[in-house]
N, C-alpha and C. Protein backbone atom coordinates (compact mmCIF):
# COMPACT_ATOMS: atom_id res chain seq x y z
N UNK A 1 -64.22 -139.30 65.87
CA UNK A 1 -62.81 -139.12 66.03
C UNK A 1 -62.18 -138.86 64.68
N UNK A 2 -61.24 -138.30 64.49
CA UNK A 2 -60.85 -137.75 63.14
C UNK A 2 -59.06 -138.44 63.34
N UNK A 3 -59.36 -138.65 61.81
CA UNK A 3 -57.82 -139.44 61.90
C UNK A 3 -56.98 -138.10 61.07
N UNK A 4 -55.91 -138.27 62.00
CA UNK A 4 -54.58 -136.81 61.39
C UNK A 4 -53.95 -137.66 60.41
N UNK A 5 -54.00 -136.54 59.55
CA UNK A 5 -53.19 -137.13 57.91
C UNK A 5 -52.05 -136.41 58.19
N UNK A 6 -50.40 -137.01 58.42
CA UNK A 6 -49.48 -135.81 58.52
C UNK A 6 -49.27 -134.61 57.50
N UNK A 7 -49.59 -135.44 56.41
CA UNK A 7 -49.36 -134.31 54.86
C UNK A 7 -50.01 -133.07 55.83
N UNK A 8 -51.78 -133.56 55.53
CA UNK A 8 -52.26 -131.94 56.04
C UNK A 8 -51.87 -131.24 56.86
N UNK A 9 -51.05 -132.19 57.76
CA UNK A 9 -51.14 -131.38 59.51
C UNK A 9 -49.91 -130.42 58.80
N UNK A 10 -49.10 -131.13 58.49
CA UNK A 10 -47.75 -130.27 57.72
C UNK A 10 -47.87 -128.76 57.56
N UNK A 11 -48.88 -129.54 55.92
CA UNK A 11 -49.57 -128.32 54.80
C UNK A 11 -50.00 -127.07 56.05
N UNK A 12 -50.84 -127.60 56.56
CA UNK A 12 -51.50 -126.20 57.52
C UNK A 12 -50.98 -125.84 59.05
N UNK A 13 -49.59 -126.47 59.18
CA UNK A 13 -48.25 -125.68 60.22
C UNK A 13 -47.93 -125.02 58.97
N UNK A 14 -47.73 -125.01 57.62
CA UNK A 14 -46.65 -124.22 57.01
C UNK A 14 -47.99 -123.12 56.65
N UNK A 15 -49.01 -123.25 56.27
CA UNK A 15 -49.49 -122.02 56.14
C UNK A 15 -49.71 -121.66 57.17
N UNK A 16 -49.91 -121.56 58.19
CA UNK A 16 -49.95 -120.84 59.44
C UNK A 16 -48.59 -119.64 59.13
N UNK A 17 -47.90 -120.86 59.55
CA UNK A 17 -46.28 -120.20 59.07
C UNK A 17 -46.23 -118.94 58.25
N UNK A 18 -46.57 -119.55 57.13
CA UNK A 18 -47.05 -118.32 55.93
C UNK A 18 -47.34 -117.19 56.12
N UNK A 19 -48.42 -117.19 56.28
CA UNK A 19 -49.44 -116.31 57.14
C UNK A 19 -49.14 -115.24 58.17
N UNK A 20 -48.62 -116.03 59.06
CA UNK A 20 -47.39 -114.90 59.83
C UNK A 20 -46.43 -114.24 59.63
N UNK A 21 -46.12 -115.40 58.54
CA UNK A 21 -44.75 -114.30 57.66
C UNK A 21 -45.24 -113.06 57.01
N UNK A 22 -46.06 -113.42 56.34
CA UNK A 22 -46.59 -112.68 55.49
C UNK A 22 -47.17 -111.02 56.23
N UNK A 23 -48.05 -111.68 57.66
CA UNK A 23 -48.34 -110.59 58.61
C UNK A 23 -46.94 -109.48 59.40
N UNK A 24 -46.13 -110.42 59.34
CA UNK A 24 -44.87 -109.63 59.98
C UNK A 24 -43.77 -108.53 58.83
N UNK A 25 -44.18 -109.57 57.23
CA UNK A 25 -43.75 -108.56 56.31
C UNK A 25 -44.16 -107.22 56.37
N UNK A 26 -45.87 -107.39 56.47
CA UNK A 26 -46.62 -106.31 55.92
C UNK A 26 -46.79 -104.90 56.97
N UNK A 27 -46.53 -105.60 58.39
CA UNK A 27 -46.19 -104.72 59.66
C UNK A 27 -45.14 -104.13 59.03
N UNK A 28 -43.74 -104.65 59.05
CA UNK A 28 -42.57 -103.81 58.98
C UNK A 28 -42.79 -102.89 57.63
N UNK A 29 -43.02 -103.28 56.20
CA UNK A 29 -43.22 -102.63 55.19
C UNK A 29 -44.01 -101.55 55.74
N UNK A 30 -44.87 -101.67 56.35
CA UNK A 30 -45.99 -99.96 56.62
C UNK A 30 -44.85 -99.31 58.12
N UNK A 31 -44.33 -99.84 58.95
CA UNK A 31 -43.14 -99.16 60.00
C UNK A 31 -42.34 -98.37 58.69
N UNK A 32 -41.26 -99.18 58.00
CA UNK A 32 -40.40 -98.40 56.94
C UNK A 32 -41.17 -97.42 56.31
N UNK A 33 -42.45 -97.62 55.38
CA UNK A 33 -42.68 -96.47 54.71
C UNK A 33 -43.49 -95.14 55.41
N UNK A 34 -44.02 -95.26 56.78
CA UNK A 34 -44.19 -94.67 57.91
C UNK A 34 -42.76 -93.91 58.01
N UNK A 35 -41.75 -94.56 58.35
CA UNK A 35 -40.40 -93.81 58.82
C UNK A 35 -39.33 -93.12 57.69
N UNK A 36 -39.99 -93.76 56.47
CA UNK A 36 -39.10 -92.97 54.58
C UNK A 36 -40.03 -91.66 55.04
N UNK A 37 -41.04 -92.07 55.03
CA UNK A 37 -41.80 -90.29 55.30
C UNK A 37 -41.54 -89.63 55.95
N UNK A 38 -41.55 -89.53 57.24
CA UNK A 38 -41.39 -88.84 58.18
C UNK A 38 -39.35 -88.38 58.08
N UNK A 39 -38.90 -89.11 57.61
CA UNK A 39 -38.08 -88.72 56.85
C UNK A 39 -38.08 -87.69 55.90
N UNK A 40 -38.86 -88.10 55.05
CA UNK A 40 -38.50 -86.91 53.78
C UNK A 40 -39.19 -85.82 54.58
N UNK A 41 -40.20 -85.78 54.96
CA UNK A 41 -41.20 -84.20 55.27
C UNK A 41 -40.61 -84.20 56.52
N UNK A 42 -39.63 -84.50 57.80
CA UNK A 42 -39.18 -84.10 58.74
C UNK A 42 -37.92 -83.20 58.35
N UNK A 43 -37.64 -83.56 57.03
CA UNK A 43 -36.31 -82.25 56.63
C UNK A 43 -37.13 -80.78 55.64
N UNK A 44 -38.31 -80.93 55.88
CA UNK A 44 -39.22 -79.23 55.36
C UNK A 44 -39.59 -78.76 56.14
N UNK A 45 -39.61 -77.22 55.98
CA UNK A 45 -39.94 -76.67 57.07
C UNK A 45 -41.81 -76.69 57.27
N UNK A 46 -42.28 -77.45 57.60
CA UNK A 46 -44.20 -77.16 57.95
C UNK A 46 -44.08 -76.69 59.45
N UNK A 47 -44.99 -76.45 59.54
CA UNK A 47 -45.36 -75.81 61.15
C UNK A 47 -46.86 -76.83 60.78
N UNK A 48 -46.85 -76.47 62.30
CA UNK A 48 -48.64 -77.62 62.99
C UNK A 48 -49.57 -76.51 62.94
N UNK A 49 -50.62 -77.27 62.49
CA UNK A 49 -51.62 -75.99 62.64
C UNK A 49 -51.68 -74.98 63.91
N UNK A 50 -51.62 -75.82 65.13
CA UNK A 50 -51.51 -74.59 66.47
C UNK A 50 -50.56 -73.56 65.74
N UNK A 51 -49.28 -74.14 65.51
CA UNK A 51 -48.32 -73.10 65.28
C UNK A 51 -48.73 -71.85 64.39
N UNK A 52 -49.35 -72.19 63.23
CA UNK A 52 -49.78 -71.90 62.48
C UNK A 52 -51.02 -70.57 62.67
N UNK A 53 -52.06 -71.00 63.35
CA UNK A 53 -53.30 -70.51 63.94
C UNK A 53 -52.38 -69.14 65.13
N UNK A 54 -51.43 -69.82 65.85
CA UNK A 54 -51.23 -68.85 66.48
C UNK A 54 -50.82 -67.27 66.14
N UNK A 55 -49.58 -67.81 64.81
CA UNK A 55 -48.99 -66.61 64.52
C UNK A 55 -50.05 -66.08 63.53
N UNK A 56 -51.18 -66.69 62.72
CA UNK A 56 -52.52 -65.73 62.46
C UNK A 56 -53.20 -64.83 63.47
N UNK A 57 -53.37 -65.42 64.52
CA UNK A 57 -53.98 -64.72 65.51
C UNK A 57 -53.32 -63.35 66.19
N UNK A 58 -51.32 -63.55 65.86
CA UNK A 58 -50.96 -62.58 66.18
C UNK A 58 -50.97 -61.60 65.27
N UNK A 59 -50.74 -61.73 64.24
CA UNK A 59 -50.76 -60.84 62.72
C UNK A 59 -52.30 -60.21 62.75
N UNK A 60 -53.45 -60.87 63.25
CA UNK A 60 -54.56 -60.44 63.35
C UNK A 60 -54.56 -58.62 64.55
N UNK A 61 -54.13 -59.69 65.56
CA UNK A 61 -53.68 -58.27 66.91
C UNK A 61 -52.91 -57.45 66.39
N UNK A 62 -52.03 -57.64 65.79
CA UNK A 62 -50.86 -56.45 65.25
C UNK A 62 -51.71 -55.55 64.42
N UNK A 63 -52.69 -56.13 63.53
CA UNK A 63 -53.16 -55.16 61.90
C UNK A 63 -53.97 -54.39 63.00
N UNK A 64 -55.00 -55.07 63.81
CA UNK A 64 -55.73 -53.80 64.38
C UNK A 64 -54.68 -53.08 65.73
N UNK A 65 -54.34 -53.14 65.86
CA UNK A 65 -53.10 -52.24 66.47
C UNK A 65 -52.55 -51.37 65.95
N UNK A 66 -52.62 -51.49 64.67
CA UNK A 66 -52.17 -50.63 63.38
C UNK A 66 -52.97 -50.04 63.28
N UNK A 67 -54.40 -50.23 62.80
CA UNK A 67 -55.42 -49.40 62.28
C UNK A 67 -55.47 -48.26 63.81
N UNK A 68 -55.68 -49.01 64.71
CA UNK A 68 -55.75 -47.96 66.38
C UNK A 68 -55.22 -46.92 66.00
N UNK A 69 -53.37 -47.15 66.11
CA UNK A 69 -52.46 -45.96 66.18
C UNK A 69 -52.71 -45.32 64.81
N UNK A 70 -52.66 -45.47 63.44
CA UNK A 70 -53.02 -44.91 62.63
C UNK A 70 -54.11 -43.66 62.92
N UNK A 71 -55.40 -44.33 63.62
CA UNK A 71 -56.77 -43.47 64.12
C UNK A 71 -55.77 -42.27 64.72
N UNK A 72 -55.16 -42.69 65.72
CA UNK A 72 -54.92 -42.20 67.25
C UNK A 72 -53.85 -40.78 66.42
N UNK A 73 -52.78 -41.10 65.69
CA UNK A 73 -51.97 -40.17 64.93
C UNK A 73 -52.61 -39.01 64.16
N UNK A 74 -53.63 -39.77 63.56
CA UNK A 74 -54.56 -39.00 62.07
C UNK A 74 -55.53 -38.15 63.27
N UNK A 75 -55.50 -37.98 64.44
CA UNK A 75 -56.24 -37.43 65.52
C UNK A 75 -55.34 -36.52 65.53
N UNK A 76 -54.17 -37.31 66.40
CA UNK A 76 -53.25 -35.79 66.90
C UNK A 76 -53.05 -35.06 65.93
N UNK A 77 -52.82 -35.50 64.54
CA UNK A 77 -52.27 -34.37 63.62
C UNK A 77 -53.33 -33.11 63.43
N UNK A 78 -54.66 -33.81 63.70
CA UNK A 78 -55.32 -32.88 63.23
C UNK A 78 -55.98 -32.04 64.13
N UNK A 79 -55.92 -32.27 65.90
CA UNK A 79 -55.74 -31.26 66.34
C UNK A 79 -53.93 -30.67 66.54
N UNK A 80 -52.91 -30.77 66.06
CA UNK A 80 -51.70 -30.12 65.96
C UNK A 80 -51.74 -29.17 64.71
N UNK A 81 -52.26 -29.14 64.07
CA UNK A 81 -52.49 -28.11 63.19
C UNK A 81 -53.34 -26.70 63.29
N UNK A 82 -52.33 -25.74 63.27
CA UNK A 82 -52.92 -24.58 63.60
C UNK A 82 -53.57 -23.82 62.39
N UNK A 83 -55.18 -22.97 63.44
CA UNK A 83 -55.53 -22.64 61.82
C UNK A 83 -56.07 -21.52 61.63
C-alpha cells in the first residue's frame, strides 16, 4: 500500500497542469503561424500545380497548332504561285 504525500500529489496535479498548458500553447502557436502564412502567400498570386500543368498543356496544343497552319499556309502559297 503506498502512503500519498500531499506535497507530491500537488507537485504532479501541477505538472500535469503544466504539461497541458504547455501542449495547448504549442497547438495554438503552430494554428497562428499556420494562419500568418496562409495569410501572407494567400495575398500572391500562385496558381496550383493542376492550374499550372493545365495552361502548359494548353500552350503545348496551341504551338503545334501553329506549326500545322504554318505547314498548311507555306503549302497553299506554294501551290498559289504561278510559274
Amino acid at each position: 500500500m503506498q502512503s500519498e504525500n500531499p506535497v507530491i500529489a500537488d507537485f504532479v496535479k501541477l505538472l500535469n497542469s503544466a504539461a497541458g498548458t504547455i501542449a495547448g500553447m504549442g497547438r495554438e502557436a503552430s494554428e497562428t503561424a499556420r494562419e500568418k502564412a496562409k495569410e501572407v502567400f494567400g495575398g500572391m498570386d500562385f496558381v496550383s500545380r493542376e492550374e499550372f500543368d493545365a495552361v502548359k498543356d494548353l500552350a503545348s496544343s496551341a504551338r503545334e497548332e501553329v506549326e500545322t497552319l504554318k505547314a498548311r499556309i507555306a503549302a497553299l502559297e506554294a501551290a498559289a504561285k504561278p510559274e
